[in-house]
PDB file of N, CA and C in Angstrom:
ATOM      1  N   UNK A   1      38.202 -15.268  60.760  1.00  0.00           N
ATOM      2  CA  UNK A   1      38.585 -16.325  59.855  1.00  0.00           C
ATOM      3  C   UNK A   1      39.640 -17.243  60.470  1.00  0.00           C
ATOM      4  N   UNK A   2      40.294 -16.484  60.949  1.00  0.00           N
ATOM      5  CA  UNK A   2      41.480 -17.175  61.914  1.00  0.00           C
ATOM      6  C   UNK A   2      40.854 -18.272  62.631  1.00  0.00           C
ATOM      7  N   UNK A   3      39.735 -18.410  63.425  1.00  0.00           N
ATOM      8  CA  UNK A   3      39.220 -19.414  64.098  1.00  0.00           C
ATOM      9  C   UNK A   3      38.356 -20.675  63.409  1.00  0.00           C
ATOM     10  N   UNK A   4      38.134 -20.129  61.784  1.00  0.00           N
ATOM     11  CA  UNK A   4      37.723 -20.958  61.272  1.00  0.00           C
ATOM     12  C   UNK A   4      39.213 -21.876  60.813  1.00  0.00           C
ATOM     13  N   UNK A   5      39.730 -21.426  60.536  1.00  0.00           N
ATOM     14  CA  UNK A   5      41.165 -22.248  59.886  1.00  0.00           C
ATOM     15  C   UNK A   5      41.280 -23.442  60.748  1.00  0.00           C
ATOM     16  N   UNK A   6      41.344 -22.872  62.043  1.00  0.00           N
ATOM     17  CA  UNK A   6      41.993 -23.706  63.310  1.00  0.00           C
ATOM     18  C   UNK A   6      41.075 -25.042  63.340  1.00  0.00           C
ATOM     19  N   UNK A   7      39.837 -24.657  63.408  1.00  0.00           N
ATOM     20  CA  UNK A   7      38.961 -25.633  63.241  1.00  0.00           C
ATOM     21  C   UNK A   7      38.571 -26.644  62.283  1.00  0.00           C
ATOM     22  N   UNK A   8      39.206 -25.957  60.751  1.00  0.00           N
ATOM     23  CA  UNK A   8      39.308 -26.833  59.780  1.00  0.00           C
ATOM     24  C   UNK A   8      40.334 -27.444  60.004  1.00  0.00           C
ATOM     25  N   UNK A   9      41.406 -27.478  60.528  1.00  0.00           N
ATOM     26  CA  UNK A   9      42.870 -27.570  60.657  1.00  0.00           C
ATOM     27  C   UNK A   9      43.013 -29.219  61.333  1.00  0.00           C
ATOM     28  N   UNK A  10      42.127 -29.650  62.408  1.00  0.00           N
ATOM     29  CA  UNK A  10      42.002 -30.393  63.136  1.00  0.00           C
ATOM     30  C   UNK A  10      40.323 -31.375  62.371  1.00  0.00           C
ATOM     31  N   UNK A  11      39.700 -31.007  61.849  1.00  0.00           N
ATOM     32  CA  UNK A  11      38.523 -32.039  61.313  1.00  0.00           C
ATOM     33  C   UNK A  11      39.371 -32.999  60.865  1.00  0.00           C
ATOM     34  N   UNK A  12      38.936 -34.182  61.088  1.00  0.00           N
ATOM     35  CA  UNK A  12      39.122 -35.176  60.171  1.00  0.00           C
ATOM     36  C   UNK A  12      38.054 -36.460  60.139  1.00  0.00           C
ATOM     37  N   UNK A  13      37.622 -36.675  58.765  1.00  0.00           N
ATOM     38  CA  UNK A  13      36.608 -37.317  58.601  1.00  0.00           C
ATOM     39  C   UNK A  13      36.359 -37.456  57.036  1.00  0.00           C
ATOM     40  N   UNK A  14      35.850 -38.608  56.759  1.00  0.00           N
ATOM     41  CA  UNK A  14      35.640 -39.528  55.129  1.00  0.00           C
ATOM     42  C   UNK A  14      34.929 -38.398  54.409  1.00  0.00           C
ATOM     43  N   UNK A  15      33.687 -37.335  54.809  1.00  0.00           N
ATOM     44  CA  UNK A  15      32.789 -36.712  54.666  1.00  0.00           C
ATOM     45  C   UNK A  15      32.702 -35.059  54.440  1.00  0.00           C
ATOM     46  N   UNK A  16      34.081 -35.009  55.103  1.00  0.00           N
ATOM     47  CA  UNK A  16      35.095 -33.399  55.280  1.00  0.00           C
ATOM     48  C   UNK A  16      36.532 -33.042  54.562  1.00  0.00           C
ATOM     49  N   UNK A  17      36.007 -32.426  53.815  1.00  0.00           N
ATOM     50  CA  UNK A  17      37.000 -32.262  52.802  1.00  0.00           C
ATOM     51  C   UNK A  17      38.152 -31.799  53.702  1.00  0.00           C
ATOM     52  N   UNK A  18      39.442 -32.794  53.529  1.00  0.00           N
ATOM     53  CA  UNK A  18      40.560 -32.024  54.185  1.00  0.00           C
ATOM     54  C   UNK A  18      41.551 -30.534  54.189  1.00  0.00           C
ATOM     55  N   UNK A  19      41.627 -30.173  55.191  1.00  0.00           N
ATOM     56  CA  UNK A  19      42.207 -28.755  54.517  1.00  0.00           C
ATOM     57  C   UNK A  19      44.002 -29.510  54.583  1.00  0.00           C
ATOM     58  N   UNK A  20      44.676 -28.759  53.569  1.00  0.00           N
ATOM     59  CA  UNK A  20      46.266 -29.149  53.702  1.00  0.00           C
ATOM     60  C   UNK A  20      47.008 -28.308  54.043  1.00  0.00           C
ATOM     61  N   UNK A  21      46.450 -27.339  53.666  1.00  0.00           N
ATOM     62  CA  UNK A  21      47.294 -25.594  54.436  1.00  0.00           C
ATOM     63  C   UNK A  21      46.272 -24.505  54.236  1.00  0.00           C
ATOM     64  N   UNK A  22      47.112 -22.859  54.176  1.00  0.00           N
ATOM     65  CA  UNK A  22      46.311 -21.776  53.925  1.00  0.00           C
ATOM     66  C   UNK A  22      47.171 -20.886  53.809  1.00  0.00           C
ATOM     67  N   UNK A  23      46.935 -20.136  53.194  1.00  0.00           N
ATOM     68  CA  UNK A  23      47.770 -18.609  53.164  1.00  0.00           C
ATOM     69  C   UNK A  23      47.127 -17.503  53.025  1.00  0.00           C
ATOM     70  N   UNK A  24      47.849 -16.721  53.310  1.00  0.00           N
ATOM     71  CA  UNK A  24      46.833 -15.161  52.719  1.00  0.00           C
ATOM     72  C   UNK A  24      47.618 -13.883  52.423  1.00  0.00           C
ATOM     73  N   UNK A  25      46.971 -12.810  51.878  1.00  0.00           N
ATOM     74  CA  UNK A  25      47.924 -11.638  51.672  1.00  0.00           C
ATOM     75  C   UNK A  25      46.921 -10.316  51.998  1.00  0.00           C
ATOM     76  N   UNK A  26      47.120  -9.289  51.748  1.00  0.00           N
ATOM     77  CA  UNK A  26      46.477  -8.294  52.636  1.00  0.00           C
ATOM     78  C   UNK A  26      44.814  -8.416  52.360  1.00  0.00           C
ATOM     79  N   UNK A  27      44.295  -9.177  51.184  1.00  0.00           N
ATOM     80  CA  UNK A  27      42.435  -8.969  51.080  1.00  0.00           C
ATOM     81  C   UNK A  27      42.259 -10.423  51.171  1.00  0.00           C
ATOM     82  N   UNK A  28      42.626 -11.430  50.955  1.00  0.00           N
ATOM     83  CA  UNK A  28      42.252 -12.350  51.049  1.00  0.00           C
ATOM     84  C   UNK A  28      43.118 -13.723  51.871  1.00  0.00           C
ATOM     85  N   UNK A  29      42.343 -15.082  52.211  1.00  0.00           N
ATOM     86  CA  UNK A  29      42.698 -16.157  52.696  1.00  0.00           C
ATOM     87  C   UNK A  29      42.667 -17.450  51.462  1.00  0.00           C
ATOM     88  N   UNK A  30      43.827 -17.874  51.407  1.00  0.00           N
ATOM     89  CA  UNK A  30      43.488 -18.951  50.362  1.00  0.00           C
ATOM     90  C   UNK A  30      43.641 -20.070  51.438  1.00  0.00           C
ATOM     91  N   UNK A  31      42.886 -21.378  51.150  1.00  0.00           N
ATOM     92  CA  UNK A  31      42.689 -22.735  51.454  1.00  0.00           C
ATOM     93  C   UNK A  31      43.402 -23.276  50.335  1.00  0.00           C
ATOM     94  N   UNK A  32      43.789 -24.688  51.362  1.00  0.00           N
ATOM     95  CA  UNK A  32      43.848 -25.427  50.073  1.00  0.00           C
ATOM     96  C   UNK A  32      43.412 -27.190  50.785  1.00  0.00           C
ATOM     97  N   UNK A  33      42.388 -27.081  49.662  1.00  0.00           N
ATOM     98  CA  UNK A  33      41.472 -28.333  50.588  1.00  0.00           C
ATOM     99  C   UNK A  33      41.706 -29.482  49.229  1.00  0.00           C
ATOM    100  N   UNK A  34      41.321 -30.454  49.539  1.00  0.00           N
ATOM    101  CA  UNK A  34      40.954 -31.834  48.721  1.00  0.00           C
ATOM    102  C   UNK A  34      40.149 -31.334  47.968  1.00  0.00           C
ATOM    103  N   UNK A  35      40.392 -32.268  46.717  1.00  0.00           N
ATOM    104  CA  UNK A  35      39.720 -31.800  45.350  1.00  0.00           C
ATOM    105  C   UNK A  35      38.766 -32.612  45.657  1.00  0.00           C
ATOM    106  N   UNK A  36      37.430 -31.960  45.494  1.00  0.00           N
ATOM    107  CA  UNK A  36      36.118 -32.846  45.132  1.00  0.00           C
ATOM    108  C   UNK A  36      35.889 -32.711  43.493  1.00  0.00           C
ATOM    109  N   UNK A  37      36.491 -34.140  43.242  1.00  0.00           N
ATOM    110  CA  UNK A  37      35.969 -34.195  41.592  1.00  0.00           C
ATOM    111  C   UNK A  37      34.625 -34.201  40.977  1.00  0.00           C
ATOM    112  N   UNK A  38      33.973 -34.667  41.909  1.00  0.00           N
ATOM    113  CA  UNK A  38      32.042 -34.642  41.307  1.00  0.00           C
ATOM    114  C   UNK A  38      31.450 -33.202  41.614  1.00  0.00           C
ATOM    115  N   UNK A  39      32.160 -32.548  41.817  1.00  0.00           N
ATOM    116  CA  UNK A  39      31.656 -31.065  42.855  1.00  0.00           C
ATOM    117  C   UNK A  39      30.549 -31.205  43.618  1.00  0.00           C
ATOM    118  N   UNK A  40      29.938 -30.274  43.842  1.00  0.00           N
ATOM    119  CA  UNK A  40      29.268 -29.798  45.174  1.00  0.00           C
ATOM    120  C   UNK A  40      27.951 -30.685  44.951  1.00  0.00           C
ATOM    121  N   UNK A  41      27.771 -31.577  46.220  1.00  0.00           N
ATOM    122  CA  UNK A  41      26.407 -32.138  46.397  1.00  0.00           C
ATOM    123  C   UNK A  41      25.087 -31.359  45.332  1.00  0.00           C
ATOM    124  N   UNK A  42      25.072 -30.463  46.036  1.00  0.00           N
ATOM    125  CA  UNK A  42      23.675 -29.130  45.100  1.00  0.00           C
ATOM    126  C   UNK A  42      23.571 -29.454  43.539  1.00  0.00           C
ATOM    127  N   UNK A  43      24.865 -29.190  43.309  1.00  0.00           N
ATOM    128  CA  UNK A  43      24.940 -29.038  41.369  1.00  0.00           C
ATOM    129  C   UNK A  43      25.051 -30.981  41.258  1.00  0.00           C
ATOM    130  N   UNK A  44      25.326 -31.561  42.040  1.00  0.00           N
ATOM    131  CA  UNK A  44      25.324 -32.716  41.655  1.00  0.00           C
ATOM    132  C   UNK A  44      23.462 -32.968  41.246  1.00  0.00           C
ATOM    133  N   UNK A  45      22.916 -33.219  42.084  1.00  0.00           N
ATOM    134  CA  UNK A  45      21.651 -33.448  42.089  1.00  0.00           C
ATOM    135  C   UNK A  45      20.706 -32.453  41.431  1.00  0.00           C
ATOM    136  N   UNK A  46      21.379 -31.226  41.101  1.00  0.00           N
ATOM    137  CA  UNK A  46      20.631 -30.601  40.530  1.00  0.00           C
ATOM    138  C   UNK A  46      21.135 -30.960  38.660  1.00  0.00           C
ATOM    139  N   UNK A  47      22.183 -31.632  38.481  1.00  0.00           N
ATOM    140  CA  UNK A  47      22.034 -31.968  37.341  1.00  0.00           C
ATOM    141  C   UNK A  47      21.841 -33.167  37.171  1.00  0.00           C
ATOM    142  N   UNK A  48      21.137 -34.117  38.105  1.00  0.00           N
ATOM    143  CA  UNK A  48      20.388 -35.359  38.067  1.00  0.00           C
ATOM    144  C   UNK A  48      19.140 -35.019  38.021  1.00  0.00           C
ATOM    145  N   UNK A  49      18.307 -33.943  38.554  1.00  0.00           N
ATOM    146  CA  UNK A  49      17.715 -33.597  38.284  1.00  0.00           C
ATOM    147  C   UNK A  49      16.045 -34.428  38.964  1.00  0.00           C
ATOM    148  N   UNK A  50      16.153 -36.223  39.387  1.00  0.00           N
ATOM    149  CA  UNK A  50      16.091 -36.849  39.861  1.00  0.00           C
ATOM    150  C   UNK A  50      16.643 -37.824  40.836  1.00  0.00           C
ATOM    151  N   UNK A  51      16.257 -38.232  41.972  1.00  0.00           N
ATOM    152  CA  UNK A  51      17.185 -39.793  42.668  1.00  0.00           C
ATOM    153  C   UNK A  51      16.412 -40.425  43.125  1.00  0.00           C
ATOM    154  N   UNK A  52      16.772 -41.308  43.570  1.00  0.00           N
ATOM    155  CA  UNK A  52      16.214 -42.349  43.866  1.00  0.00           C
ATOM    156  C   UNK A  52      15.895 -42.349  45.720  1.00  0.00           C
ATOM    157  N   UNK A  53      15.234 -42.783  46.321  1.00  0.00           N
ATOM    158  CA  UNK A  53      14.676 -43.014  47.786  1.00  0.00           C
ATOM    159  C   UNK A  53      16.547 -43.327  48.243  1.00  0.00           C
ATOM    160  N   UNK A  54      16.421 -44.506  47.665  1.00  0.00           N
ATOM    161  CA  UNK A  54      17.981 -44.884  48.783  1.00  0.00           C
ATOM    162  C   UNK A  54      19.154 -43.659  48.202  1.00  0.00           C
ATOM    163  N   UNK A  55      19.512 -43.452  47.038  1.00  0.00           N
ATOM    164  CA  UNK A  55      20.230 -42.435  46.656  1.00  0.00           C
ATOM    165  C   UNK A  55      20.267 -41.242  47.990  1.00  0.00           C
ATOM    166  N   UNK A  56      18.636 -40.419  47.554  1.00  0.00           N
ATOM    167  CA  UNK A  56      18.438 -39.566  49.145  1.00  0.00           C
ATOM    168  C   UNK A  56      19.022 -40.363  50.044  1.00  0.00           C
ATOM    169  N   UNK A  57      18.836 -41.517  50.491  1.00  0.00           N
ATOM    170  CA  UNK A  57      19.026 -41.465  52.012  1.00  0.00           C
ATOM    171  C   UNK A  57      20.898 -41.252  52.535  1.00  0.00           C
ATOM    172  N   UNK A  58      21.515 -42.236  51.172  1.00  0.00           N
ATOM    173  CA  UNK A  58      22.708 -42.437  51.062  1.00  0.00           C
ATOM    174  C   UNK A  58      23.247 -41.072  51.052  1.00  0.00           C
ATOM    175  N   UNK A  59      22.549 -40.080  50.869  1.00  0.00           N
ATOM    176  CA  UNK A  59      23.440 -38.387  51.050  1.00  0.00           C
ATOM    177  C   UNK A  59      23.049 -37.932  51.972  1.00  0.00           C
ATOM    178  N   UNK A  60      22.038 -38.372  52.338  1.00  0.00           N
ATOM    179  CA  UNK A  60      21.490 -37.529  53.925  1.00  0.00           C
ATOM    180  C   UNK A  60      22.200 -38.334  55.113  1.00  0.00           C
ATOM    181  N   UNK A  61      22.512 -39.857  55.141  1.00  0.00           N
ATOM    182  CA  UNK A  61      23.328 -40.277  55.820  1.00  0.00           C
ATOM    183  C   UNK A  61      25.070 -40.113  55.932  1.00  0.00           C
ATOM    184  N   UNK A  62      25.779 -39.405  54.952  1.00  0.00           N
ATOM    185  CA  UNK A  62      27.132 -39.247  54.287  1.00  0.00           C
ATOM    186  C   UNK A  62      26.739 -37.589  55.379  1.00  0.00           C
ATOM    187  N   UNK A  63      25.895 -36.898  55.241  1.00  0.00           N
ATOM    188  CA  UNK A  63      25.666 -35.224  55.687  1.00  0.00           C
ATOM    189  C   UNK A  63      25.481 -35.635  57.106  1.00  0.00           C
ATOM    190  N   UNK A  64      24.901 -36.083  57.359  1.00  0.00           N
ATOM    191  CA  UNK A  64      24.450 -36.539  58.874  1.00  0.00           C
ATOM    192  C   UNK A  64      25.615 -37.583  59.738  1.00  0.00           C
ATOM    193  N   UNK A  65      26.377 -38.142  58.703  1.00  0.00           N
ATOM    194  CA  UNK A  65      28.014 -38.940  59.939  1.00  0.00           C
ATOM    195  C   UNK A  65      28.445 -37.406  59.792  1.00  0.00           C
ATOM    196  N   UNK A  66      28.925 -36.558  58.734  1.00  0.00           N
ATOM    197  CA  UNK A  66      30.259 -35.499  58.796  1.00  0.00           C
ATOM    198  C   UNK A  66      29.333 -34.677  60.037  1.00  0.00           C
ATOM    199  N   UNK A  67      28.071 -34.351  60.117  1.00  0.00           N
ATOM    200  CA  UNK A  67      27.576 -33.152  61.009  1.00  0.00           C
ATOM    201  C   UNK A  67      27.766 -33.862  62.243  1.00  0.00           C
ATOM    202  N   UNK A  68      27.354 -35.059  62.841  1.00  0.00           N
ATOM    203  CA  UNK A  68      27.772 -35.644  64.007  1.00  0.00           C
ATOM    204  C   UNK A  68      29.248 -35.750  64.601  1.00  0.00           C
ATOM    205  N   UNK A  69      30.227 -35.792  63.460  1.00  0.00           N
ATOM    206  CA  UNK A  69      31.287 -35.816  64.016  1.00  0.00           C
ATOM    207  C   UNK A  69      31.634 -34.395  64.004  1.00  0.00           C
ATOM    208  N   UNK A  70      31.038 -33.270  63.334  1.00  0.00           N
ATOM    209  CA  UNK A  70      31.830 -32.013  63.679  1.00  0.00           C
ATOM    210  C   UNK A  70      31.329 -31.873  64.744  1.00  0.00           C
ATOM    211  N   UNK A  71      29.814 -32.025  65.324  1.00  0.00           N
ATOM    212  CA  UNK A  71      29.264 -31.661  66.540  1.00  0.00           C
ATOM    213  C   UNK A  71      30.135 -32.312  67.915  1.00  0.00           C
ATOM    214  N   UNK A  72      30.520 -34.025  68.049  1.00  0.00           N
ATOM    215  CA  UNK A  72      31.318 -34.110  68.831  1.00  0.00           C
ATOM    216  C   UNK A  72      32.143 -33.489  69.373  1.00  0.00           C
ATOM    217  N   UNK A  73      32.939 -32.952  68.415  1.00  0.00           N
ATOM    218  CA  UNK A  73      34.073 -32.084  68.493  1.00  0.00           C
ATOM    219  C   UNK A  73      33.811 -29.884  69.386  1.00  0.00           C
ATOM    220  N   UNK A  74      32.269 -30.153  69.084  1.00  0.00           N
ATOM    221  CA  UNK A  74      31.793 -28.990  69.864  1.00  0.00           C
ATOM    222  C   UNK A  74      31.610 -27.977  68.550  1.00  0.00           C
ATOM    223  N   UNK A  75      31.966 -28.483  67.644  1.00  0.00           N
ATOM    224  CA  UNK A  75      31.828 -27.507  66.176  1.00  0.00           C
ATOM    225  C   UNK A  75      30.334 -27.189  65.552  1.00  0.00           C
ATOM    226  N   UNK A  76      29.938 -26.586  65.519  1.00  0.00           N
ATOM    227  CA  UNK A  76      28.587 -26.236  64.789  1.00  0.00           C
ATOM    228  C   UNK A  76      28.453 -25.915  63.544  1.00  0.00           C
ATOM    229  N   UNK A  77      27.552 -26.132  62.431  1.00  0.00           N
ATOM    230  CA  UNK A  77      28.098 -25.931  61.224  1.00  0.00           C
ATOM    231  C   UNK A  77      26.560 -25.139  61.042  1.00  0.00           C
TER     232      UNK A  77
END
């Protein structure tokens, strides 16, 4: 987990939720990232239930800048 931190630690990007710190105690790691107020892509669209052609593309392009720039960076997701 330790190596994931480090790596969140340093992302930065419009598309990547920022991390601001972390802590932990003997069972667990807390984050503490940017609030996504619309929550998670999935439940978004799954309570649209429909979208539109450009809608799709407009999330597959928003998924596809954040995955390019983690990949630059040598990060794999």
């Amino acid at each position: 987990m330790a190596r994931e931190i480090k790596i969140y630690s340093f992302l930065n990007h419009p598309n990547i939720n920022q991390m601001y710190g972390f802590s932990w105690d003997d069972k667990h790691i807390y984050l503490l990232l940017e609030l996504c107020s619309d929550g998670e892509v999935f439940k978004i669209l799954k309570k649209r239930r429909r979208t539109t052609e450009k809608q799709a593309a407009f999330i597959i392009k928003q998924m596809v800048d954040a995955l390019s720039a983690m990949h630059s960076l040598n990060v794999i997701h």
